[in-house]
Every structure is written in C-alpha cells, then in structure tokens.
Protein backbone atom coordinates (compact mmCIF):
# COMPACT_ATOMS: atom_id res chain seq x y z
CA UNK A 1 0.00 0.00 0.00
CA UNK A 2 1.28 3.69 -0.90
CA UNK A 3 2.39 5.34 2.39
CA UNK A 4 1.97 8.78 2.96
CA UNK A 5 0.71 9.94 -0.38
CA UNK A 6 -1.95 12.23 -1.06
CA UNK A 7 -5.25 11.09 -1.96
CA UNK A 8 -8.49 12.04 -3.43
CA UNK A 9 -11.67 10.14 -2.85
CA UNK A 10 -13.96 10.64 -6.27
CA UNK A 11 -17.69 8.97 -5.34
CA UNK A 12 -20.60 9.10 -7.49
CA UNK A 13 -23.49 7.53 -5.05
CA UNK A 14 -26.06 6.37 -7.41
CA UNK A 15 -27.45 6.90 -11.06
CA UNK A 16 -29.35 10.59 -9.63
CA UNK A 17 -26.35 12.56 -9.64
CA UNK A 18 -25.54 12.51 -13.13
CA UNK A 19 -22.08 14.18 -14.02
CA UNK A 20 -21.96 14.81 -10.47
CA UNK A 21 -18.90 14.02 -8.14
CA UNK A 22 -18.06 13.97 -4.25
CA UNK A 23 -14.27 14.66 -3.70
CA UNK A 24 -12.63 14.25 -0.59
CA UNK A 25 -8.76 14.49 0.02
CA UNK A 26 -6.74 13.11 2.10
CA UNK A 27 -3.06 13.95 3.73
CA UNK A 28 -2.82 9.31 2.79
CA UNK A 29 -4.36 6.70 1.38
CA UNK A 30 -4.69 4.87 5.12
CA UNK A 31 -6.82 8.20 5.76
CA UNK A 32 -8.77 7.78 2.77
CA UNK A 33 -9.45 4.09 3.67
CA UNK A 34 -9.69 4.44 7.20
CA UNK A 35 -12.41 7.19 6.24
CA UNK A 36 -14.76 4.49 4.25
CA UNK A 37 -14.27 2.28 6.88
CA UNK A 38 -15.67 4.60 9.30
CA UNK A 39 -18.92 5.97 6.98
CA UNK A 40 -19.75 2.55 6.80
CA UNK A 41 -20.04 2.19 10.47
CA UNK A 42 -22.22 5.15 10.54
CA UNK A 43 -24.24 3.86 7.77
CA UNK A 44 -24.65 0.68 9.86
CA UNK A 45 -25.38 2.60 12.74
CA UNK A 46 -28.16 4.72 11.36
CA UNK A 47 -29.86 1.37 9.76
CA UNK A 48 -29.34 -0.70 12.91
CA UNK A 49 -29.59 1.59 15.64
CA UNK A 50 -25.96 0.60 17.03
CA UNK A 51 -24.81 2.37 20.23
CA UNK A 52 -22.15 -0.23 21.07
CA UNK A 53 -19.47 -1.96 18.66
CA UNK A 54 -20.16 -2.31 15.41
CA UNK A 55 -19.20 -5.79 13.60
CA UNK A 56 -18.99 -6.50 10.11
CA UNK A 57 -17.21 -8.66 7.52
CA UNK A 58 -15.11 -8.09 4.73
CA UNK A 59 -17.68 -9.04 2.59
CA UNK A 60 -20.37 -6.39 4.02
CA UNK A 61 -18.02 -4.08 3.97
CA UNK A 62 -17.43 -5.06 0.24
CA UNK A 63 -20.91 -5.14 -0.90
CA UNK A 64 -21.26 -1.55 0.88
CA UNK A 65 -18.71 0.07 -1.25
CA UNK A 66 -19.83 -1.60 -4.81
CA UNK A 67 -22.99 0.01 -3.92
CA UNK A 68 -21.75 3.41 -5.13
CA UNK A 69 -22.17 4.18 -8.80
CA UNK A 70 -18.39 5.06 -8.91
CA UNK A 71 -15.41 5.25 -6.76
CA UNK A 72 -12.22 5.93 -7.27
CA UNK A 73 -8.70 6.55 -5.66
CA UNK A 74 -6.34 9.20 -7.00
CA UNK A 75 -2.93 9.09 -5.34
CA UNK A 76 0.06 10.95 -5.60
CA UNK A 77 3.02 9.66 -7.39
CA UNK A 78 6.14 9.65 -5.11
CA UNK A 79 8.21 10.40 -7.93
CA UNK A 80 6.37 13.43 -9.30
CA UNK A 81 3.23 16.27 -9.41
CA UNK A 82 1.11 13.07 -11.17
CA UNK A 83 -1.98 11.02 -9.79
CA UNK A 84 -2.39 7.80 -10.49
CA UNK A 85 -6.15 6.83 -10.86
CA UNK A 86 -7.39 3.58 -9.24
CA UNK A 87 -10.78 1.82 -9.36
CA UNK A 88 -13.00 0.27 -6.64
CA UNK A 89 -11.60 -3.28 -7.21
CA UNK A 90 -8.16 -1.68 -6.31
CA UNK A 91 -9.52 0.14 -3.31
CA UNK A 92 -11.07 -3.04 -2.00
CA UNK A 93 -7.79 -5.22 -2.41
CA UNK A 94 -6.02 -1.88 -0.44
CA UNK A 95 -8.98 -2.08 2.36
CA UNK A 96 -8.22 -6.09 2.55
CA UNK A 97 -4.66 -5.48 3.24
CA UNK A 98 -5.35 -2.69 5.79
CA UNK A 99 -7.84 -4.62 8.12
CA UNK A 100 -5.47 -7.85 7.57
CA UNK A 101 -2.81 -5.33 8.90
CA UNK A 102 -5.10 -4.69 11.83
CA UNK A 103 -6.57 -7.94 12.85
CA UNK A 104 -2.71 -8.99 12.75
CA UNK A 105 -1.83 -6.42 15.37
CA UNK A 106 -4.88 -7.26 17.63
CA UNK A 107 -3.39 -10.93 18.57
C-alpha cells in the first residue's frame, strides 16, 4: 500500500447525480481508507440503531462500497506532481490489506 501519499476520494453515489462528483482528500491513502471504513459504520449505525461496537465482515463491507455508482482513488506519485487513478476493485484489495494489517496487530 502507498504510504503517505496524497489522496483524493472521487464517489458518485447512485445513477441521480448525473455528471456529479463527491471529492474528498486526504493527507494518505490509510486516511482515505480508514475514512470508508468509518462511513460505513455510521451507515450501519443509522440502519441498525448501534450504540455499542459495530461488527462487520469483509464481505459487508465489500458489498457496501460496490454500492456506489463510482469510486475511485487518485494518489500521488512519489516520484512526481502526477496522480495515479485507481478503481473500486483496487480500493477493496487496499482495504483487505489494511484490516489484515489490523486484525494482525490485535493478537
């Protein structure tokens, strides 16, 4: 996973916002991925009523994120001023090796 490297967060929810883009940046892609992470908590929260911990699976987590029209990474280039664009199947293979990173840490 790029360390430290700027990234911007391009999300298209659903089919209604035609030609029309979220951005978010962040100062690394952990951010950025740490960030989805977390508005899927809140999404779970809101449709479960969650006060406590919130559990999920890889796979939730994976069918949450396919439910946006479009997403896509672009982060910084090390080497330069460029962005490199990335698509949800390349954010969800970063996300895997995040929370593998995490559950690691936890034993």
């Amino acid at each position: 996973m790029p360390k430290n490297c700027h990234t911007i967060l391009l999300v298209r929810p659903d089919s209604s916002t035609e030609d029309n883009y979220t951005y978010c940046d962040f100062k690394s892609l952990k951010e950025c991925l740490e960030t989805l992470c977390y508005v899927y908590e809140e999404h779970l929260r809101r449709h479960h009523g969650s006060k406590g911990s919130i559990v999920y699976s890889l796979e939730e987590l994976y069918e949450f994120v396919e439910s946006f029209l479009e997403l896509n990474c672009l982060v910084k280039d090390k080497e330069g001023d460029n962005y490199i664009p990335h698509n949800i199947d390349w954010i969800k293979e970063q996300l895997f090796q995040m929370l593998g990173d995490k559950s690691e840490k936890k034993l």
